[in-house]
PDB file of N, CA and C in Angstrom:
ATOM      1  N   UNK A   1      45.029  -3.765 -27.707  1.00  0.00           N
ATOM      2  CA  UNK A   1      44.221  -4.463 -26.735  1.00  0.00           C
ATOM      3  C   UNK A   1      44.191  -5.951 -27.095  1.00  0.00           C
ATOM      4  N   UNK A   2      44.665  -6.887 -25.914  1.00  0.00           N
ATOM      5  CA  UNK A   2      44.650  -7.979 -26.670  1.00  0.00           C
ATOM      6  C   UNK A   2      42.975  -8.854 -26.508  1.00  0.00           C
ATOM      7  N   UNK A   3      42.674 -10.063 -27.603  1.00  0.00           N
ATOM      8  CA  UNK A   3      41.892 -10.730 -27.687  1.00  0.00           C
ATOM      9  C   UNK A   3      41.501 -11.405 -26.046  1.00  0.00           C
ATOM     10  N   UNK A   4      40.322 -11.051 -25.674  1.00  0.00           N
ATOM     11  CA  UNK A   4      39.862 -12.323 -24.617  1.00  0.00           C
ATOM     12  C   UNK A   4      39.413 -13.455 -24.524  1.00  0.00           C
ATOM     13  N   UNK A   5      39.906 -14.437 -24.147  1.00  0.00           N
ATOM     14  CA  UNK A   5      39.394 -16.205 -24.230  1.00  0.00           C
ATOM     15  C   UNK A   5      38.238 -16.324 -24.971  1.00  0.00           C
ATOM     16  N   UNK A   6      36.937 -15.742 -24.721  1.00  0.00           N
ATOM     17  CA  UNK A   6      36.002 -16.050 -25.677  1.00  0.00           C
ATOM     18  C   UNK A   6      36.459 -15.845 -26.976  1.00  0.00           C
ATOM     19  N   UNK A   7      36.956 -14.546 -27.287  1.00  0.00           N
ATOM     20  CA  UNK A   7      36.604 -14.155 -28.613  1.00  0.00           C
ATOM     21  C   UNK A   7      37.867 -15.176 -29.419  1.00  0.00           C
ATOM     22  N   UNK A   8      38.679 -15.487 -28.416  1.00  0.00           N
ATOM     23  CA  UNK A   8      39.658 -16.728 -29.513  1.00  0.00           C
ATOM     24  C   UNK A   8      38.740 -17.850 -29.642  1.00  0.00           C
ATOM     25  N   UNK A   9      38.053 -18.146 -28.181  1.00  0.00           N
ATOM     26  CA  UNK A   9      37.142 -19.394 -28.824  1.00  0.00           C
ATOM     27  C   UNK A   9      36.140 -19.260 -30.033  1.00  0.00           C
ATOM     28  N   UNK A  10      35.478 -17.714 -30.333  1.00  0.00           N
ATOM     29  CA  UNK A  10      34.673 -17.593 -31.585  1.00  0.00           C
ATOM     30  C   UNK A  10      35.854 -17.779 -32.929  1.00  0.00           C
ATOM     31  N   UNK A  11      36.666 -17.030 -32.206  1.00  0.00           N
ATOM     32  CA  UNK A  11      37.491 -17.427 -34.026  1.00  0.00           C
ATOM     33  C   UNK A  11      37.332 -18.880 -34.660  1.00  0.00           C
ATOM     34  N   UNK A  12      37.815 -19.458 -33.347  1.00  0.00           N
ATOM     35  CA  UNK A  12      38.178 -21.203 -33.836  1.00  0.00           C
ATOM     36  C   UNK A  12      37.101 -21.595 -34.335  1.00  0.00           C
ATOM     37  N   UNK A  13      36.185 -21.279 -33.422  1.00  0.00           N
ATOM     38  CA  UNK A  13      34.952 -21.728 -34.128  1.00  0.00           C
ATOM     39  C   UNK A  13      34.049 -21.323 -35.461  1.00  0.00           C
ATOM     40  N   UNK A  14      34.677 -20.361 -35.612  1.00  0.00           N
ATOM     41  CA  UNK A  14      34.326 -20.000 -37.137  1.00  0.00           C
ATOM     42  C   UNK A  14      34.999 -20.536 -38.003  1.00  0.00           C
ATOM     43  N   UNK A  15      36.636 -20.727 -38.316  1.00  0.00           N
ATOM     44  CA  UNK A  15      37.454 -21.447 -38.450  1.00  0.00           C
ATOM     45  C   UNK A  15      36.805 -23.197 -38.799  1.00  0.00           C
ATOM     46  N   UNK A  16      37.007 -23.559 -37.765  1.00  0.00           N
ATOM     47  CA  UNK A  16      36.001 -24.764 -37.798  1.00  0.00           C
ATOM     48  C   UNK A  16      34.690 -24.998 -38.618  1.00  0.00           C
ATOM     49  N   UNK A  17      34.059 -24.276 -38.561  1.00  0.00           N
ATOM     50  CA  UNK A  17      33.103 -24.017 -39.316  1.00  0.00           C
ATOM     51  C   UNK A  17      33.277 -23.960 -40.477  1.00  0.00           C
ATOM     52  N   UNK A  18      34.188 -22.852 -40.914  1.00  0.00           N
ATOM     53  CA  UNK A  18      34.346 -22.821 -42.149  1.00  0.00           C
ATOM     54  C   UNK A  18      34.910 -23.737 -43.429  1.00  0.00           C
ATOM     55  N   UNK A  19      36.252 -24.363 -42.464  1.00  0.00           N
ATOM     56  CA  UNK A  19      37.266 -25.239 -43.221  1.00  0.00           C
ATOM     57  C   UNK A  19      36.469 -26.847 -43.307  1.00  0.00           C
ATOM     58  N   UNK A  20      35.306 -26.903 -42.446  1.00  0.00           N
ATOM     59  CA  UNK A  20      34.571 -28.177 -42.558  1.00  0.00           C
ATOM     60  C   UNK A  20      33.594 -28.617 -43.487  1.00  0.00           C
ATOM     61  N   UNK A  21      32.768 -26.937 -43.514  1.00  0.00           N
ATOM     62  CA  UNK A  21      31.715 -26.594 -44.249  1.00  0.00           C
ATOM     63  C   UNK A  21      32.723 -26.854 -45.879  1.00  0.00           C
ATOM     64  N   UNK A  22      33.119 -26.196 -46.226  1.00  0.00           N
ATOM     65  CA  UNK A  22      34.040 -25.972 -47.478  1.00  0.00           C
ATOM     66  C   UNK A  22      34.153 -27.349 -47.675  1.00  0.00           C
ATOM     67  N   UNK A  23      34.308 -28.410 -46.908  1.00  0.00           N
ATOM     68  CA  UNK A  23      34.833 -29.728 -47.659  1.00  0.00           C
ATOM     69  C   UNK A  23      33.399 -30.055 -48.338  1.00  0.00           C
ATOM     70  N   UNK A  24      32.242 -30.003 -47.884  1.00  0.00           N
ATOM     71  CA  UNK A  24      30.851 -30.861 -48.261  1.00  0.00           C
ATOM     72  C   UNK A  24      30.707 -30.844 -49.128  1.00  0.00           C
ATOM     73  N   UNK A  25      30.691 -29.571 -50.424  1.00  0.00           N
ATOM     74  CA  UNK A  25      30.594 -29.720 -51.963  1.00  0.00           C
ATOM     75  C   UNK A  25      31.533 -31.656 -52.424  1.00  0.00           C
ATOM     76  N   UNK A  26      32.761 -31.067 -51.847  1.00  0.00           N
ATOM     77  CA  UNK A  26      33.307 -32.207 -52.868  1.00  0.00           C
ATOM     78  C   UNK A  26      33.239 -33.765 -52.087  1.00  0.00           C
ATOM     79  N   UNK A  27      32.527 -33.312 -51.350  1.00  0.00           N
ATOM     80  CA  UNK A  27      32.017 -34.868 -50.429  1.00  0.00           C
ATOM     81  C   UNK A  27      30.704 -35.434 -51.174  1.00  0.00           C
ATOM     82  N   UNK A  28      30.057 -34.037 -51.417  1.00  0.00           N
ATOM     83  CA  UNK A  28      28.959 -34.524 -51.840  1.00  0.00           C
ATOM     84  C   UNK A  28      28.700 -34.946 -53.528  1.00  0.00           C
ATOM     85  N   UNK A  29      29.573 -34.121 -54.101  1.00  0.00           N
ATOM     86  CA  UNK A  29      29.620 -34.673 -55.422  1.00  0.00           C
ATOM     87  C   UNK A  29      30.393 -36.353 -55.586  1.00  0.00           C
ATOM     88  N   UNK A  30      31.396 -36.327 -54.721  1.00  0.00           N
ATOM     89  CA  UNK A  30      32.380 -37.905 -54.851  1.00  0.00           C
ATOM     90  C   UNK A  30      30.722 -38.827 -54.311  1.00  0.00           C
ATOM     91  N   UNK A  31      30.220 -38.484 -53.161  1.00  0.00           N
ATOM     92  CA  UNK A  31      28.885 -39.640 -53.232  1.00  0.00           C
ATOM     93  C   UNK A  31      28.457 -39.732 -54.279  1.00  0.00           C
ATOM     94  N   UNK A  32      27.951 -38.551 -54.839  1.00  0.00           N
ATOM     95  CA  UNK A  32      26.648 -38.694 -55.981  1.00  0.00           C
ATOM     96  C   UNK A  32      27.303 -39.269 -57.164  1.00  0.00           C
ATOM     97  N   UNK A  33      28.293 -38.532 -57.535  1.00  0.00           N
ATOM     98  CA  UNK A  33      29.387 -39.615 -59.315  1.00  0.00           C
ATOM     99  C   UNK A  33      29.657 -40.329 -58.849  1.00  0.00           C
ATOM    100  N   UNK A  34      30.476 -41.163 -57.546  1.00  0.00           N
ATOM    101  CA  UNK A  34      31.410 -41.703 -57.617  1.00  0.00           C
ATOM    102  C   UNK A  34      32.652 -41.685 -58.874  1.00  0.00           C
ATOM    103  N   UNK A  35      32.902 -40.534 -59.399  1.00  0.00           N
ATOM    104  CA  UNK A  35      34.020 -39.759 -60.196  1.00  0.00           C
ATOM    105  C   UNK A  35      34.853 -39.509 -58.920  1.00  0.00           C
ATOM    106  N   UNK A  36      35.669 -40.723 -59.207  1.00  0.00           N
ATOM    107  CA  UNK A  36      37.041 -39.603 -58.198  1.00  0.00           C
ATOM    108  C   UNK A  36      38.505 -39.821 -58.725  1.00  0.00           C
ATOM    109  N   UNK A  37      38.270 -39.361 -60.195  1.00  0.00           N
ATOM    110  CA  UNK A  37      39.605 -39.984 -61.019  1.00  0.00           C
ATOM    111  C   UNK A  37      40.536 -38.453 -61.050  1.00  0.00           C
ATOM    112  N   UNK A  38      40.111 -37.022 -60.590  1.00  0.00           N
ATOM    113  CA  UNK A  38      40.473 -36.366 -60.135  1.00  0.00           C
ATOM    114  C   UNK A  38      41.117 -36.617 -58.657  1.00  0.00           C
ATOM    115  N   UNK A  39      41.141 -36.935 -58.091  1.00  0.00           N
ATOM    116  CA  UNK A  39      41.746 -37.045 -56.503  1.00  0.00           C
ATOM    117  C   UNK A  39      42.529 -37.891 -56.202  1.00  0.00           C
ATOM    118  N   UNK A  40      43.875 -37.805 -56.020  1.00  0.00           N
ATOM    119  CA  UNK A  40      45.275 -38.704 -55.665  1.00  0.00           C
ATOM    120  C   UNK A  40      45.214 -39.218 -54.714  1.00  0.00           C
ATOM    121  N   UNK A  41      44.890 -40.321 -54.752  1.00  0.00           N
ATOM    122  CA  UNK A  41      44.954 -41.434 -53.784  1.00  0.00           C
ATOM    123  C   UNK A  41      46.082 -41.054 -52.778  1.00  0.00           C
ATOM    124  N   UNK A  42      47.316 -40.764 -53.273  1.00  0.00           N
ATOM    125  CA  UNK A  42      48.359 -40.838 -52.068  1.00  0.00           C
ATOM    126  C   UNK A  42      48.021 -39.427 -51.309  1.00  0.00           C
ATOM    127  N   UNK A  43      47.410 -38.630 -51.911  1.00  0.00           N
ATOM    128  CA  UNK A  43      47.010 -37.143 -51.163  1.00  0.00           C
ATOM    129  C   UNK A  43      46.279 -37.105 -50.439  1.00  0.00           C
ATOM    130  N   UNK A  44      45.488 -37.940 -51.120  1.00  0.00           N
ATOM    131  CA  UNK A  44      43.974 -38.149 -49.895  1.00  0.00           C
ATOM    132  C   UNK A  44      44.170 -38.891 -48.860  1.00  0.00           C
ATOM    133  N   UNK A  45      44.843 -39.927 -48.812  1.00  0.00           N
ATOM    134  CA  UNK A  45      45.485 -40.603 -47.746  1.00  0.00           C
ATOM    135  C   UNK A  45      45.987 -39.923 -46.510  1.00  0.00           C
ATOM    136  N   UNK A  46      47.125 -38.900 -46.937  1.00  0.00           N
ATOM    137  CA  UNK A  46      47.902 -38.038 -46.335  1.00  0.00           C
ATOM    138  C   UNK A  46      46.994 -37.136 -45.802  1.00  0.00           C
ATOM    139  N   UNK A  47      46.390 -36.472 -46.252  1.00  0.00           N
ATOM    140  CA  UNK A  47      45.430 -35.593 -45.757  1.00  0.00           C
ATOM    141  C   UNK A  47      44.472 -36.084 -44.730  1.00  0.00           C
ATOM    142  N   UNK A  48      43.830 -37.237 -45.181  1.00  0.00           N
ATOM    143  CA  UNK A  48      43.156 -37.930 -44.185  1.00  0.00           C
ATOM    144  C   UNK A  48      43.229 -38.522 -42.502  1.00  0.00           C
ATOM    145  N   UNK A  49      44.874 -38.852 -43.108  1.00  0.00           N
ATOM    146  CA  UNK A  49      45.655 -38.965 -41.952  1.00  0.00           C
ATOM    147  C   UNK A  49      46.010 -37.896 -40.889  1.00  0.00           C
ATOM    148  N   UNK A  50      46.352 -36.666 -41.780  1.00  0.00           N
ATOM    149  CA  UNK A  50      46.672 -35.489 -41.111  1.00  0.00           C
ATOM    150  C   UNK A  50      45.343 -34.719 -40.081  1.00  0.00           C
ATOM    151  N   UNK A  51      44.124 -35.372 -41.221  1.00  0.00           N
ATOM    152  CA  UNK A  51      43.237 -34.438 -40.206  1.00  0.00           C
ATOM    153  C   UNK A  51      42.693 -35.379 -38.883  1.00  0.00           C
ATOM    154  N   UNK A  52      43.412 -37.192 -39.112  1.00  0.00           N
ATOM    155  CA  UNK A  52      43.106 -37.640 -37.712  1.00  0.00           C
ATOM    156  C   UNK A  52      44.110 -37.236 -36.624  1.00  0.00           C
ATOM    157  N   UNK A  53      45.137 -36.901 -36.959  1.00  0.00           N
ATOM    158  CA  UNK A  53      45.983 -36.798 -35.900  1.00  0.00           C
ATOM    159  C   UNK A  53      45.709 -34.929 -35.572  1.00  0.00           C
ATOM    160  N   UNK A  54      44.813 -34.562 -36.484  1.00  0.00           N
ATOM    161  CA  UNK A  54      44.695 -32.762 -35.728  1.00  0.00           C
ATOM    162  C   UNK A  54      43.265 -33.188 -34.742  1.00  0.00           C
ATOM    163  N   UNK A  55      42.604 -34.493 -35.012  1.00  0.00           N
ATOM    164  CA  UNK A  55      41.615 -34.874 -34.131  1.00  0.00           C
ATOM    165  C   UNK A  55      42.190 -35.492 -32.765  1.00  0.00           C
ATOM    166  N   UNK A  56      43.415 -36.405 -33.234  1.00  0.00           N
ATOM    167  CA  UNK A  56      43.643 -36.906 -31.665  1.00  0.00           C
ATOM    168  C   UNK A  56      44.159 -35.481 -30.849  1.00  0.00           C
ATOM    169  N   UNK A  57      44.700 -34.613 -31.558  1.00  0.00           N
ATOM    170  CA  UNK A  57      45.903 -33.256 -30.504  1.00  0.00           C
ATOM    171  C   UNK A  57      44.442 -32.335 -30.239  1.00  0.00           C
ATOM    172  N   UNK A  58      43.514 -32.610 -30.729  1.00  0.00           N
ATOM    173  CA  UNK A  58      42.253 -31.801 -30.352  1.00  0.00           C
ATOM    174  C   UNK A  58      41.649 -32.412 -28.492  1.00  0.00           C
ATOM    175  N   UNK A  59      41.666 -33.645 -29.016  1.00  0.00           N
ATOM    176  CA  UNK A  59      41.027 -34.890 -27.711  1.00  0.00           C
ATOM    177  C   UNK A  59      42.608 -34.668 -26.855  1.00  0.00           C
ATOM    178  N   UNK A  60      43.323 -34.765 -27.125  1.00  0.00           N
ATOM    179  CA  UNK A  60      44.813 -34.466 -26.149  1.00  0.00           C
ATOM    180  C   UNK A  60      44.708 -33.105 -25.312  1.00  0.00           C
ATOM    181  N   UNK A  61      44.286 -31.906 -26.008  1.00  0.00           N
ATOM    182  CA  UNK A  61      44.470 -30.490 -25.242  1.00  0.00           C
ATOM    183  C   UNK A  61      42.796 -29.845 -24.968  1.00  0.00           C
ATOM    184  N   UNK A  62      41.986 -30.783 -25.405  1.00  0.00           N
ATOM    185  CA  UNK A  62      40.919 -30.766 -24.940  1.00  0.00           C
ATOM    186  C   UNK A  62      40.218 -28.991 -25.592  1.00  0.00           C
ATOM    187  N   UNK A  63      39.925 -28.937 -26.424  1.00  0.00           N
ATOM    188  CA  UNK A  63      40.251 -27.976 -27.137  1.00  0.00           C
ATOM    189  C   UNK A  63      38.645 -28.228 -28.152  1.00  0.00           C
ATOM    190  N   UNK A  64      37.508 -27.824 -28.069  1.00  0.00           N
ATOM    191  CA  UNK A  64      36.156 -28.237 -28.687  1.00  0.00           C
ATOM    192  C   UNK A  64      36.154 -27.932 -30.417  1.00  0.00           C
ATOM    193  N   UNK A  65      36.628 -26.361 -30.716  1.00  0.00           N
ATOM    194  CA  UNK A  65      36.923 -26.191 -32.050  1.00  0.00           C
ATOM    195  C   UNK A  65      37.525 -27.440 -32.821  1.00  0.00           C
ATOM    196  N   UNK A  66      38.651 -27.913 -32.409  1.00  0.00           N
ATOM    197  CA  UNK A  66      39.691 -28.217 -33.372  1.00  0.00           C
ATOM    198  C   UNK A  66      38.741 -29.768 -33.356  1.00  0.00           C
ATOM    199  N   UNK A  67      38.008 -30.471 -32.385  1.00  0.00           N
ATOM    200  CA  UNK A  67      37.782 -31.980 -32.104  1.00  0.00           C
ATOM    201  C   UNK A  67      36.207 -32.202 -32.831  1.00  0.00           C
ATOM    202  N   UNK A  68      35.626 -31.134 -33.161  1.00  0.00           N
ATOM    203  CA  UNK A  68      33.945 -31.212 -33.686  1.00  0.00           C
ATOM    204  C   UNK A  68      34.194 -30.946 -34.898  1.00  0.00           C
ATOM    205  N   UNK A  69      35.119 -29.960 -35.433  1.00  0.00           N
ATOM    206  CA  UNK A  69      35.559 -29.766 -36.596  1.00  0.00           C
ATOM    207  C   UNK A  69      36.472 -31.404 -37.382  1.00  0.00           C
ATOM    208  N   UNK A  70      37.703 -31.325 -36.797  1.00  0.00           N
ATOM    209  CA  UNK A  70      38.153 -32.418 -37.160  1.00  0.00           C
ATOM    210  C   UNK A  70      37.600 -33.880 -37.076  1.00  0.00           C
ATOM    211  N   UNK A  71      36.719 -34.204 -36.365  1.00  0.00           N
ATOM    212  CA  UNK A  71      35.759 -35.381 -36.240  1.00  0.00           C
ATOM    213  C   UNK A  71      35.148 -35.426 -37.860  1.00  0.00           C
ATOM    214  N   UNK A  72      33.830 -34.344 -37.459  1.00  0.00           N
ATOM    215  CA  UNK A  72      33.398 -34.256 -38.754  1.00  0.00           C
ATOM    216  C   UNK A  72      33.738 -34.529 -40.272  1.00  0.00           C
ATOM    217  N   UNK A  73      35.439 -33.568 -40.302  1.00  0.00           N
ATOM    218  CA  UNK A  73      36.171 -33.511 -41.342  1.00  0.00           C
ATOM    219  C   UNK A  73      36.812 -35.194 -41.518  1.00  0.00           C
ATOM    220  N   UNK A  74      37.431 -35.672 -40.519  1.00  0.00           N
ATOM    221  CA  UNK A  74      37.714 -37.106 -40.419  1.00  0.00           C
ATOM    222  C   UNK A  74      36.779 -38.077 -41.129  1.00  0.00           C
ATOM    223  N   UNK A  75      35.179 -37.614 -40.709  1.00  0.00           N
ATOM    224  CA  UNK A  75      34.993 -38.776 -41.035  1.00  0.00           C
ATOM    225  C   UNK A  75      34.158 -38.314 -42.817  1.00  0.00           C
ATOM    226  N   UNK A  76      34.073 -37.471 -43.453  1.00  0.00           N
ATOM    227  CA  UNK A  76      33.772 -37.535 -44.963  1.00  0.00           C
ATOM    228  C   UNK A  76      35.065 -37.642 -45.591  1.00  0.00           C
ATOM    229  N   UNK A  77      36.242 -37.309 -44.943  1.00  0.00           N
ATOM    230  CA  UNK A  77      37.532 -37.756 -45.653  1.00  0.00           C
ATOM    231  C   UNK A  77      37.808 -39.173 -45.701  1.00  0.00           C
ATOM    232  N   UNK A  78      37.422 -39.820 -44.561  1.00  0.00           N
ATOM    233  CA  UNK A  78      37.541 -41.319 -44.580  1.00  0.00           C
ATOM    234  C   UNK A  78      36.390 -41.784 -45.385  1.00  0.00           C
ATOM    235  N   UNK A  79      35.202 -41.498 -45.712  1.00  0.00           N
ATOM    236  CA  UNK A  79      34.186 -41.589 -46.710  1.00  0.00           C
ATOM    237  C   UNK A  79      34.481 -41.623 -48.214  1.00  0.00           C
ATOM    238  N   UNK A  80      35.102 -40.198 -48.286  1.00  0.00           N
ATOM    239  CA  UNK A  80      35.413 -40.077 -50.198  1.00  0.00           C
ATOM    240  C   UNK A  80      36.820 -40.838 -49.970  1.00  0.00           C
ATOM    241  N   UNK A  81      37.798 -41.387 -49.028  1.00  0.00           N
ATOM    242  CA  UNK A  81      38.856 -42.392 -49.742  1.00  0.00           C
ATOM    243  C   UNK A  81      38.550 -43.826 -49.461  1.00  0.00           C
ATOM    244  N   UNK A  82      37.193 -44.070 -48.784  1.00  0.00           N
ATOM    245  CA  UNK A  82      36.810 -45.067 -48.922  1.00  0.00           C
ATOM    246  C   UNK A  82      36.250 -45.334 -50.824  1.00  0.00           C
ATOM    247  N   UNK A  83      35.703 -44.463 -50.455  1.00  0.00           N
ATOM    248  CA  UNK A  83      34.994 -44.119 -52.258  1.00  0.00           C
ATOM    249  C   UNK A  83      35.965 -44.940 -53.033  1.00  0.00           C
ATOM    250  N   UNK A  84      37.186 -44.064 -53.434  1.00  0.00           N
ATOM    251  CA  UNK A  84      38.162 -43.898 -53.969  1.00  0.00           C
ATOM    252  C   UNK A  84      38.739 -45.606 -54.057  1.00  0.00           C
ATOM    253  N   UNK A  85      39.099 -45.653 -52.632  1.00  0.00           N
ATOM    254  CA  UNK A  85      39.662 -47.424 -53.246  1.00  0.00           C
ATOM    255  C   UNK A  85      38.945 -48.142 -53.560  1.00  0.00           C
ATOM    256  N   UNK A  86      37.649 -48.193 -53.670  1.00  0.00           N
ATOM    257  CA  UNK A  86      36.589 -48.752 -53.868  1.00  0.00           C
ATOM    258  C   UNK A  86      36.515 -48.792 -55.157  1.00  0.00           C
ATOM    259  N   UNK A  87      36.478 -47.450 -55.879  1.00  0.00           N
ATOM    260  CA  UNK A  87      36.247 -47.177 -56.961  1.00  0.00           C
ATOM    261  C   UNK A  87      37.340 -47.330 -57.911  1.00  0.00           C
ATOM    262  N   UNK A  88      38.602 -47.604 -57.573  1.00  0.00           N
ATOM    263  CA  UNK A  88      40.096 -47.192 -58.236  1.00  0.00           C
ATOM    264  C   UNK A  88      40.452 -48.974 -58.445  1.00  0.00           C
ATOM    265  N   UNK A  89      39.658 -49.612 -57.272  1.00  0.00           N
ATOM    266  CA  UNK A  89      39.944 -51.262 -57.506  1.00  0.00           C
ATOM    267  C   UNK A  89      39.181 -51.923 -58.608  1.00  0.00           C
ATOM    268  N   UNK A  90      38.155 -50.876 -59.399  1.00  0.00           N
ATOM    269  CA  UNK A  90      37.052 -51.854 -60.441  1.00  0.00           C
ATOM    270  C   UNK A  90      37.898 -51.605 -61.809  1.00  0.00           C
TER     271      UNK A  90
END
């Protein structure tokens, strides 16, 4: 029996939920130390990047999971590599 439109929209949205939720520990520890001599600058970059462009193809196909999730995620990733050059330039 296949899945009906809602119940793909609950997946995503758990999905979403989940993979966003999961980042906050290490968002919230990079605020509080500012320790981010663990985290590769060129990774975090990349990653950062990657999750704006899963935000623009979210706003492109109009798609709520992937654009509330990736917003969110966008912007504490742009937060802890703000951190990061901040912290990597002293």
């Amino acid at each position: 029996m296949p899945l009906q439109p809602h119940h793909i929209e609950i997946i995503g949205y758990c999905a979403a939920f989940l993979t966003t939720v999961a980042f906050l520990p290490q968002a919230i520890q990079s605020w509080r130390t500012k320790d981010l001599s663990g985290i590769s600058l060129g990774m975090y970059s990349l990653f950062t990047a990657g999750v704006g462009m899963w935000l623009i193809y979210g706003l492109i196909i109009e798609k709520w999971p992937l654009i509330l999730a990736n917003a969110l995620t966008f912007a504490l990733a742009l937060s802890i590599l703000y951190l990061k050059l901040r912290h990597t330039s002293r």
